[in-house]
Protein backbone atom coordinates (compact mmCIF):
# COMPACT_ATOMS: atom_id res chain seq x y z
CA UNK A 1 0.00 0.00 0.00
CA UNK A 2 3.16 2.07 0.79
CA UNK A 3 3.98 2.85 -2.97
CA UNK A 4 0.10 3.73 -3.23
CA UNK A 5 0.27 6.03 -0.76
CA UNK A 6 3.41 7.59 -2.12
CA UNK A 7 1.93 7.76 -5.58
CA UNK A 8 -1.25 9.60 -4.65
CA UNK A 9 0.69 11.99 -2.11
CA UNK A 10 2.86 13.09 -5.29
CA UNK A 11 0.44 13.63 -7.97
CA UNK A 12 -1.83 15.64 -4.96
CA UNK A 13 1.67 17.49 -4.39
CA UNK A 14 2.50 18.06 -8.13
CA UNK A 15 -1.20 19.41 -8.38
CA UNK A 16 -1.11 21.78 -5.61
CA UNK A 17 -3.98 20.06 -4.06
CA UNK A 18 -5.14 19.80 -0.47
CA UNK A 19 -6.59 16.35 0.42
CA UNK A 20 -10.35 16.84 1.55
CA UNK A 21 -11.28 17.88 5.13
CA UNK A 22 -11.94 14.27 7.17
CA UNK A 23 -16.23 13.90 7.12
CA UNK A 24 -15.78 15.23 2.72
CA UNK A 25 -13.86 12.38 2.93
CA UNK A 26 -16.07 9.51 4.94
CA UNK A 27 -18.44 10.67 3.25
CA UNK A 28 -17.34 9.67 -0.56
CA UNK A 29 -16.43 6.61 1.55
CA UNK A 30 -19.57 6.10 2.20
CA UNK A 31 -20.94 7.07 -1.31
CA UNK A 32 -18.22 4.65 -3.00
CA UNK A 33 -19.27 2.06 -0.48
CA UNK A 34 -22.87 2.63 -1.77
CA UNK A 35 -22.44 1.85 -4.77
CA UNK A 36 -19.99 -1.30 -4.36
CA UNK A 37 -23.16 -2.61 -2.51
CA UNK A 38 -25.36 -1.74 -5.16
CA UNK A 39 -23.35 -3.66 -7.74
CA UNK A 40 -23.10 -6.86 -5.67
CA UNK A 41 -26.54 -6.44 -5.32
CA UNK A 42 -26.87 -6.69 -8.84
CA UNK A 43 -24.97 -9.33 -9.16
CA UNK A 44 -25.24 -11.65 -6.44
CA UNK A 45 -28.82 -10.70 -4.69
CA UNK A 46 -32.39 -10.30 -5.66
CA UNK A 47 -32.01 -6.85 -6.93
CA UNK A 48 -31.33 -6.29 -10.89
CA UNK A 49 -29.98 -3.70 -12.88
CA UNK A 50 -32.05 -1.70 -14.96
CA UNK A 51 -31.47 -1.44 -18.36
CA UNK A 52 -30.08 2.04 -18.38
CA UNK A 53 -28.34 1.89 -15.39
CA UNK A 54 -25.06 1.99 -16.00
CA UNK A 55 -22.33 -0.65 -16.55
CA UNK A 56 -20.23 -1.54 -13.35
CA UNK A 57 -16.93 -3.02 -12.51
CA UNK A 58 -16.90 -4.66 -9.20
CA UNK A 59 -12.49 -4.04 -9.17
CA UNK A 60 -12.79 -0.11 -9.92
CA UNK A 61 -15.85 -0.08 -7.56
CA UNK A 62 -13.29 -1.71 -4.83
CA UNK A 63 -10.37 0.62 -6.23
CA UNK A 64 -12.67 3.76 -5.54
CA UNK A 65 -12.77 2.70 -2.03
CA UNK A 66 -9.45 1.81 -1.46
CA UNK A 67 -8.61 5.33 -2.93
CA UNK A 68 -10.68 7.13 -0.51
CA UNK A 69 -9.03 5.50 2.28
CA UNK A 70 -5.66 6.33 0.79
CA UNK A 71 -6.59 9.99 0.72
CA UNK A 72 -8.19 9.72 4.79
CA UNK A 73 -4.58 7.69 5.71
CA UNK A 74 -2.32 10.66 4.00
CA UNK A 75 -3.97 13.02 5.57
CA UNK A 76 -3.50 11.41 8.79
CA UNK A 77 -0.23 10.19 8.18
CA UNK A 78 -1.44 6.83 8.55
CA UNK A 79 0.76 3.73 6.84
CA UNK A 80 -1.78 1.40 5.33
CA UNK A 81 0.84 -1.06 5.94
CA UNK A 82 0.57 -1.15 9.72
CA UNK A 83 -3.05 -0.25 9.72
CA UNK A 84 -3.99 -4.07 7.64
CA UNK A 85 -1.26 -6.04 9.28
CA UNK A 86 -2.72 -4.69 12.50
CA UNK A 87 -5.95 -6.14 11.61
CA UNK A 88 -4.76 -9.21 10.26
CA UNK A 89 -2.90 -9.96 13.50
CA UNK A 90 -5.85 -9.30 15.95
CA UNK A 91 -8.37 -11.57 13.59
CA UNK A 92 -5.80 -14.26 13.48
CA UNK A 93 -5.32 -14.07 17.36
CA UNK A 94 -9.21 -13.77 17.81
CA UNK A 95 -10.70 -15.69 15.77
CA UNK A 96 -8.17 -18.96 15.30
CA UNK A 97 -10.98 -21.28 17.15
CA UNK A 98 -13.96 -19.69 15.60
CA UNK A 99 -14.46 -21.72 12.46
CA UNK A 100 -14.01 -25.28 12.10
CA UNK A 101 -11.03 -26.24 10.23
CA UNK A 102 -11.50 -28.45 7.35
């Protein structure tokens, strides 16, 4: 995520841009999360697409997101890095007797 990170920061700092103030940014979290849950409704529950609805792509719908965090975390100086393996080490602690192992 590091060379994501980097690579937003610089084209933001090439542009003269200031990244969003924090709720802007939840909420076209929010709005991006909307509509990645409106396309896997579509395509995996009851709910269909109309026909002039536009087309969707479930990777650029997750890519949206994932930018919009990027923008919170560098303006929090947050490293995505540590942030996931953070939560990858307290689900593996937690939850290694949850689920039956196969």
């Amino acid at each position: 995520m590091k060379k994501y990170q980097e690579q937003v920061d610089v084209w933001f700092k090439e542009n003269k841009w200031e990244y969003w103030q924090p709720l802007a940014i939840v909420a076209r979290l929010f709005e991006e999360g909307g509509e990645f849950s409106r396309l896997v409704n579509h395509v995996y529950g009851p709910k269909k697409k109309k026909v002039d609805e536009v087309v969707q792509d479930m990777e650029e719908e997750i890519g949206d997101i994932i930018y919009t965090l990027i923008c919170f975390a560098n303006s929090h100086n947050i490293d995505l890095d540590k942030a996931i393996q953070k939560s990858i080490d307290k689900v593996v602690v937690r939850d290694k007797d949850r689920f039956t192992k196969s």
